[in-house]
Structure formats: structure tokens, C-alpha cells
Protein backbone atom coordinates (compact mmCIF):
# COMPACT_ATOMS: atom_id res chain seq x y z
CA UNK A 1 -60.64 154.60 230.90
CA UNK A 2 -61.71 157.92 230.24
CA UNK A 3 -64.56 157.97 227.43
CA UNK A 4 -63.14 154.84 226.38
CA UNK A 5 -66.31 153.39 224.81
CA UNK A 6 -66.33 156.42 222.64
CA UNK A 7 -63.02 156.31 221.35
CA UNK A 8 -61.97 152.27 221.38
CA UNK A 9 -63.62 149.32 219.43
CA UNK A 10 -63.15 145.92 219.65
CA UNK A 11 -63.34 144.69 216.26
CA UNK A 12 -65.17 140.92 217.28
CA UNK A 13 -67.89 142.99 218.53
CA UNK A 14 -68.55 144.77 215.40
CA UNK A 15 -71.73 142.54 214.02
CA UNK A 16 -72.73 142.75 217.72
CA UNK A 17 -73.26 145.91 219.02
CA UNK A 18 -74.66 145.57 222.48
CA UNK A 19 -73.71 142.29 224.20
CA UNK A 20 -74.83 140.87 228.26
CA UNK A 21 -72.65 138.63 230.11
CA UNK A 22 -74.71 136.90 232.77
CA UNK A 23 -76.75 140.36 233.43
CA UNK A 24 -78.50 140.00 237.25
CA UNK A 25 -80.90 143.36 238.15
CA UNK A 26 -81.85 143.84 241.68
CA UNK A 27 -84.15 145.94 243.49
CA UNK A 28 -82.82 146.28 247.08
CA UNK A 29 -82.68 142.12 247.55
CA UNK A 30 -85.23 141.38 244.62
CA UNK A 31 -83.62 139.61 241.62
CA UNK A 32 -86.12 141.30 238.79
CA UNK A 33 -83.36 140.25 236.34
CA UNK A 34 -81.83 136.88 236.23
CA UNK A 35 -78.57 136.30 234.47
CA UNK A 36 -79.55 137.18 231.22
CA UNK A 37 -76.23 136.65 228.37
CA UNK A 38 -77.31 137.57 224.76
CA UNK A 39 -76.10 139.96 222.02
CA UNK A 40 -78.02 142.44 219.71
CA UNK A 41 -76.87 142.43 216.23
CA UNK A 42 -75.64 145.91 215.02
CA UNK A 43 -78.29 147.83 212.27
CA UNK A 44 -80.91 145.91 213.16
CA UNK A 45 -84.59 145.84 214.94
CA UNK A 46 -84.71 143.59 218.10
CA UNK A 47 -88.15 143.64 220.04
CA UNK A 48 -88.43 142.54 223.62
CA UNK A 49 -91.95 141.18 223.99
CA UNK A 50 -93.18 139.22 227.00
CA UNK A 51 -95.98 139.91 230.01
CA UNK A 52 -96.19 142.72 232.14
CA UNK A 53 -93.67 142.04 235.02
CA UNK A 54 -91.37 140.22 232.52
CA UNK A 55 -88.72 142.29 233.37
CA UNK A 56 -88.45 143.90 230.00
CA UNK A 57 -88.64 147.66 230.72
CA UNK A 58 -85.71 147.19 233.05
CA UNK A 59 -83.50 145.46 231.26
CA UNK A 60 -83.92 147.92 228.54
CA UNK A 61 -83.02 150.64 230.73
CA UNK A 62 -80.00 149.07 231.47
CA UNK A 63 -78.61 149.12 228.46
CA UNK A 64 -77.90 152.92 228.64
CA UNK A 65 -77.53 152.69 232.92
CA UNK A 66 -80.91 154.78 233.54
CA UNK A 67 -81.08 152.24 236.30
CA UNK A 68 -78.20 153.07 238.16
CA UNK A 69 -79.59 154.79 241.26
CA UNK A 70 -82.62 152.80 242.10
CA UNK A 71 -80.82 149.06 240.91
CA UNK A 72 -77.92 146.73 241.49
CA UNK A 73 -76.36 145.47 238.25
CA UNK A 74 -74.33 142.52 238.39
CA UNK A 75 -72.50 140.77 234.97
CA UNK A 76 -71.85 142.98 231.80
CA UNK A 77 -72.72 145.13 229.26
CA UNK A 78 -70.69 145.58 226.52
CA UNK A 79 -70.66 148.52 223.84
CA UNK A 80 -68.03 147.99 221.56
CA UNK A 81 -66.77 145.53 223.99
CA UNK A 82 -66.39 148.51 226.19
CA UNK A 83 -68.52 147.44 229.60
CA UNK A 84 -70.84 150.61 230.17
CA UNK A 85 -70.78 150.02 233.98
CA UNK A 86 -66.68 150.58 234.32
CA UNK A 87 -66.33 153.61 236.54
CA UNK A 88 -64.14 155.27 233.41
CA UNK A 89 -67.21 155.22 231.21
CA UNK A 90 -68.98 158.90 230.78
CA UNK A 91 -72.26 158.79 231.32
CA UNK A 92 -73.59 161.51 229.52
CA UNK A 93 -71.59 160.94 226.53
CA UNK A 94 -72.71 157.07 226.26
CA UNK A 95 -76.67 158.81 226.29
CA UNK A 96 -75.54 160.12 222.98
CA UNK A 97 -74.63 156.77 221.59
CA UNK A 98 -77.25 154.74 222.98
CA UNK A 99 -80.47 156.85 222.79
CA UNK A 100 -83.85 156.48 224.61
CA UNK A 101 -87.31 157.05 223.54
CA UNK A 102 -89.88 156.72 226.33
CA UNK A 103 -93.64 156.23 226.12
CA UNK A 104 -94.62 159.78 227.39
CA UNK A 105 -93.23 162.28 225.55
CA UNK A 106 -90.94 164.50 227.35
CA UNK A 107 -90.86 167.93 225.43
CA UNK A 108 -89.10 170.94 227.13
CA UNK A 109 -91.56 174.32 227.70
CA UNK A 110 -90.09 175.85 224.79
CA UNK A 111 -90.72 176.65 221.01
CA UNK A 112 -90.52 173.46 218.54
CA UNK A 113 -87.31 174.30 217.34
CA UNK A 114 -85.03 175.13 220.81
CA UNK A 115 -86.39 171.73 222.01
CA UNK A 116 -84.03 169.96 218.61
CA UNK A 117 -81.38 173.30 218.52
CA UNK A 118 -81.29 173.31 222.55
CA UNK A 119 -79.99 169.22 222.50
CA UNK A 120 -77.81 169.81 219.75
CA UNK A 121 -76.24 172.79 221.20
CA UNK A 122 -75.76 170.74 224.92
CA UNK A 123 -73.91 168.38 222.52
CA UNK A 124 -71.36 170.83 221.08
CA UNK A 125 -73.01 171.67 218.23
CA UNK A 126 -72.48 175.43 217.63
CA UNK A 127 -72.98 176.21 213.77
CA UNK A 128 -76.12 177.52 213.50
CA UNK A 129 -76.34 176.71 209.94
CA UNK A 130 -76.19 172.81 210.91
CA UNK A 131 -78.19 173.01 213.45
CA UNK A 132 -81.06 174.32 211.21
CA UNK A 133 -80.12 171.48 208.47
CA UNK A 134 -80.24 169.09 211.22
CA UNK A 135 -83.55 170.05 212.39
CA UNK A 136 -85.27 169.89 209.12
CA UNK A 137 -83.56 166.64 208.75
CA UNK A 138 -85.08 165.08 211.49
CA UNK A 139 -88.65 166.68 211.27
CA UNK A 140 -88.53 165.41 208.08
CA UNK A 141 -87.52 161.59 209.31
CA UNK A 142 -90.39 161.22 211.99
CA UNK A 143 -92.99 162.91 209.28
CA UNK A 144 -93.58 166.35 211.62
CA UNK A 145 -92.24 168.54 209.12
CA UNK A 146 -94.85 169.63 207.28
CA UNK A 147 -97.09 169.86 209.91
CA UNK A 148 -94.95 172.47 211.90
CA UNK A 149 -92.44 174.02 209.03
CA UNK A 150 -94.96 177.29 209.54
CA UNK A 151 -95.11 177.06 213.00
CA UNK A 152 -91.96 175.85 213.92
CA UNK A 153 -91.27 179.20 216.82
CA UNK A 154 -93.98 178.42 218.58
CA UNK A 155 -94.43 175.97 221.48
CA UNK A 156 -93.89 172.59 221.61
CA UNK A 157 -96.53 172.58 224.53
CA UNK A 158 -99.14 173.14 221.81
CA UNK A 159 -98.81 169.47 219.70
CA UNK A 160 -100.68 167.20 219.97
CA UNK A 161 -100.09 163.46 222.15
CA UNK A 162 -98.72 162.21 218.97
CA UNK A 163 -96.69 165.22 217.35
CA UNK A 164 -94.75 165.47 220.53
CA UNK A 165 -93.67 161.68 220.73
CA UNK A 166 -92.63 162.43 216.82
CA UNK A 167 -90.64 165.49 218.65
CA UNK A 168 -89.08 163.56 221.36
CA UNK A 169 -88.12 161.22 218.40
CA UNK A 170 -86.55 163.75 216.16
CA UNK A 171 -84.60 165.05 218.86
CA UNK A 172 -83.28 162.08 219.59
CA UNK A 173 -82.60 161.74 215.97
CA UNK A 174 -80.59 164.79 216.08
CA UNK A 175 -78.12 163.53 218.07
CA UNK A 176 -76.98 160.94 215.34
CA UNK A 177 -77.55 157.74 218.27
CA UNK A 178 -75.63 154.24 217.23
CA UNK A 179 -78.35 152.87 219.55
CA UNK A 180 -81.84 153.67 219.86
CA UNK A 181 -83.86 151.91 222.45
CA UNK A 182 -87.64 152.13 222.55
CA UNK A 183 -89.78 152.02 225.63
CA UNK A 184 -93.68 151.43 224.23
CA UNK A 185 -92.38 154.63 221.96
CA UNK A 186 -95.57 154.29 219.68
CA UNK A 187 -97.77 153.15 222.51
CA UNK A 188 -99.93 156.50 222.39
CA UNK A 189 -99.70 157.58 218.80
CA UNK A 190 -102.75 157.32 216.44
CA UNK A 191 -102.19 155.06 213.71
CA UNK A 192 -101.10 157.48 211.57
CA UNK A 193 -97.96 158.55 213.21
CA UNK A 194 -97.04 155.34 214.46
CA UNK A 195 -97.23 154.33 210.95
CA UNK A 196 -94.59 157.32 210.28
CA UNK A 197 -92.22 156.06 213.13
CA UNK A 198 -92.16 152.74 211.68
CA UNK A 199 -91.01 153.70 208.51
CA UNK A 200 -88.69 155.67 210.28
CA UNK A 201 -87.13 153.45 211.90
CA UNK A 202 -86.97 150.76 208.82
CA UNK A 203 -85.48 153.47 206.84
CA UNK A 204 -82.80 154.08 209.04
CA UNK A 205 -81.61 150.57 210.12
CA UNK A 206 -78.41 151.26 208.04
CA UNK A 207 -77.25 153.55 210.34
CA UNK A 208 -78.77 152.56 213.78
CA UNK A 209 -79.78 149.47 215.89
CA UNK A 210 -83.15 149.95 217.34
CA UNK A 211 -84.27 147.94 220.54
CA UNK A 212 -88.10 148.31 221.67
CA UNK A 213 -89.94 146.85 224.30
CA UNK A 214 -93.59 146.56 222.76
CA UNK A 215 -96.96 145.04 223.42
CA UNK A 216 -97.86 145.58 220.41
CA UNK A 217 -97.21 141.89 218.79
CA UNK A 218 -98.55 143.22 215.20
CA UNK A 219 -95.76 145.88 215.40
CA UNK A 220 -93.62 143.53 216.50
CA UNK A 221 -94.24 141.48 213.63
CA UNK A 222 -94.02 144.02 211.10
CA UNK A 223 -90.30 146.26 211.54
CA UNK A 224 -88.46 143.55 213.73
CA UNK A 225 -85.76 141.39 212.37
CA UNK A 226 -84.75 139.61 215.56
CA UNK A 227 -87.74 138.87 218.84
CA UNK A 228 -86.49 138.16 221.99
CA UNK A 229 -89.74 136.61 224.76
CA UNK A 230 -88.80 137.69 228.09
CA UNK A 231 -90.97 136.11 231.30
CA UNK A 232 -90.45 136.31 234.80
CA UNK A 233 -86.69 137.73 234.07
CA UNK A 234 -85.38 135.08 231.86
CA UNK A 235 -85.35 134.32 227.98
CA UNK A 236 -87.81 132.06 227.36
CA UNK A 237 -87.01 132.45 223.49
CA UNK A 238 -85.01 134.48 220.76
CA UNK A 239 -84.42 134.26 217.26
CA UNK A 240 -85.25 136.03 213.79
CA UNK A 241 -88.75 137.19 214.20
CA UNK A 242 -90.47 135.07 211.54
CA UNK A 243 -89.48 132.39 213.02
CA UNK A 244 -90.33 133.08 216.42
CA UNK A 245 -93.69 133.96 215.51
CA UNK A 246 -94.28 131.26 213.07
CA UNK A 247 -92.68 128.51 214.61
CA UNK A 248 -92.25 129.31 218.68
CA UNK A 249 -90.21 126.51 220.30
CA UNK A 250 -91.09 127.19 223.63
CA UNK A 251 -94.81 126.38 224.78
CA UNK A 252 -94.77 129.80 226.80
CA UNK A 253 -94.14 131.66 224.11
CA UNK A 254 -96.76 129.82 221.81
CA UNK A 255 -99.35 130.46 224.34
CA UNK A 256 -98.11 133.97 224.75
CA UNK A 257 -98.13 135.05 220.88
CA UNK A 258 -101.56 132.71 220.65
CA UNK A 259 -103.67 134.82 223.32
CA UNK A 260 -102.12 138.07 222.26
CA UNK A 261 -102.32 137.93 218.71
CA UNK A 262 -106.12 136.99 219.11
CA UNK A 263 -106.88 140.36 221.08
């Protein structure tokens, strides 16, 4: 099935972009994961929100198998309809479609622009012409650009906390993800910034499906469409945000939203 999630798509899964089939995660014989089946709806925002220990980080990691060497994954997940755990599936090509953004910023000891140009080229990219476009493209996306247009040769070690996330961010950017998943992304930014990545990310749902795990409820509120409350490894609750936050179902996740949202 060589690259076969790149190049085949099953048409019934085109409204739903990533779907689990009775997902199970296990560290050595610890279940941390426990059967979960739902479906994230392509070009939109989905937040995972739930307690620390809710399991939330890991699932999210397993949607684009950075949990392959330190988990057992049992059930499905399905990109395209395409399960990402097949043996045929490329690894490194499904990072490309499925993106990750992780709370600390991981910038490479290099100037601003190789850390964008030196991606792009590891992707294929070779004219140098689009690689400068697509630079200034996505500088200009996560709001960085006009604080490092001048500067742009020198090195990335020199931003700030928040300017590197918003580097990490346009890189990933760069690579033109289907996907984009969100680990606390915004977690360390000043307000400012984080303000910038939400727009972002609003302004871009016509072209990619973002899924975050946040503890930030207010954030939650504001750029999701869909909330899923994970505790203990299960789905407690899911549904279109407003709704989950206006009207929770479950008395875990009204207790939940009621002590956070008071903090």
C-alpha cells in the first residue's frame, strides 16, 4: 500500500477527515486509552479538553503515530479512510499531511529563514523563488513578519518564547498540512501572539482541520466549532462547542467547565 493515504480517498470519508474505530492506547500493560470511536469533521476546529491524566495528549499524538515506539495501538485510524497504522503507510510523508505543533517551541540553531526554507527543501521543494514566497506567506499568517522582515538572516535562537512558537507555526504552515494538531500550542505565548494564532487558525479553516488539546476553556470557547471532554480515557461528551459549553449533558463535564471557567 505504498503511500496509499497520499494518493487514494475514500469519498464517504470526505466530511470526515480523521475517523477512530474502537482506538485502545497502552503503555506496556496500562490501558491509558480506552476504545475511543469518533470522527473529526474536515475544515474545522475540534478541542480536546478534559483533566490532566485524561488521556488527551496521547490520543492526539496518535493521530499522526508519534506514539509508535513507546505505545501499543489497538483499533483504527483512518485518513481518508486510509488506516495510518497499515505497515504500507509512509511515515514521514503522512507528518506532512497531518502536522504537529507542540507546546515548546522546537526551532533549529539556524537563521529565521533556513528554519522555514530548510523544511521546505526536506520536502522537495527546490525553487528558490517559492520558497521565499512561501516564507513570507507564512510569516505573514502567524503575524511574525513584520517583526523579523529586517532581520530575517539572523538566528532563530534570538526570538523571543513567543516569536519562536509563531516560527514553529509558520513552518508548519509551510508545509501546506490537511491536518494540524495542537498540543497546548498557545500555552506560553503572551496574549498578544496567542491572539495572532487564533486568528490564524480561524482564517484558515477553509483549507485545514485543526485539533488542539487546550486548558485553556476561554480559548476553547472562542475558535472551536466542535469540543470533545475526555476523562480518565473515555468521552465523557462531544458535540458543537456552544452547546457543550452552554448546555453540558454529562454532570462531569458540567462540573468540569463550572470549576474551570471560574479560575
Amino acid at each position: 500500500m505504498e503511500n496509499a493515504m497520499i494518493t487514494e480517498k475514500n469519498e464517504q470519508f470526505e466530511e470526515k477527515i480523521i475517523v477512530t474505530k474502537d482506538l485502545k492506547i497502552f503503555y506496556g500493560q496500562h490501558e491509558v486509552v480506552h476504545g475511543i470511536s469518533m470522527d473529526f469533521k474536515k475544515n474545522a476546529v475540534t478541542s480536546l479538553i478534559g483533566p490532566s491524566g485524561a488521556g488527551k495528549t496521547t490520543f492526539l499524538h496518535s493521530l499522526n503515530r508519534l506514539n509508535d515506539r513507546k505505545a501499543t495501538i489497538t483499533g483504527q485510524i483512518l485518513y481518508h479512510g486510509i488506516d495510518i497504522n497499515d505497515t504500507g503507510v509512509d511515515v514521514y510523508k503522512l507528518r506532512t499531511h497531518i502536522g504537529m505543533l507542540f507546546q515548546e517551541a522546537h526551532i533549529f540553531a539556524m537563521s529565521i529563514y533556513d528554519n522555514i526554507a530548510f523544511a521546505l527543501r526536506c520536502h522537495g521543494v527546490k525553487d528558490e523563488f517559492e520558497i521565499r514566497q512561501t516564507i513570507k506567506w507564512s510569516l505573514i499568517k502567524t503575524g511574525l513578519w513584520k517583526d523579523v522582515k529586517d532581520r530575517i538572516d539572523q538566528s532563530a535562537l534570538l526570538l523571543s518564547k513567543s516569536q519562536a512558537q509563531q516560527l514553529c507555526l509558520a513552518r508548519a504552515l509551510a508545509l501546506k498540512p490537511e491536518v494540524l494538531l495542537l498540543d497546548e500550542a498557545t500555552s506560553l505565548l503572551d496574549p498578544v501572539a496567542t491572539n495572532t494564532v487564533e486568528n490564524t487558525l480561524r482564517g484558515l479553516k477553509k483549507k485545514i482541520t485543526v485539533i488542539m488539546v487546550t486548558h485553556n476553556l476561554s480559548q476553547a470557547a472562542r475558535i472551536s466549532d466542535d469540543t470533545v471532554f475526555l476523562d480518565k480515557g473515555i468521552i465523557v461528551e462531544k458535540g458543537r462547542t456552544k452547546d457543550v459549553f452552554t448546555y453540558p449533558q454529562s454532570s462531569e463535564t458540567d462540573n468540569y467547565l463550572s470549576h474551570n471557567l471560574r479560575r
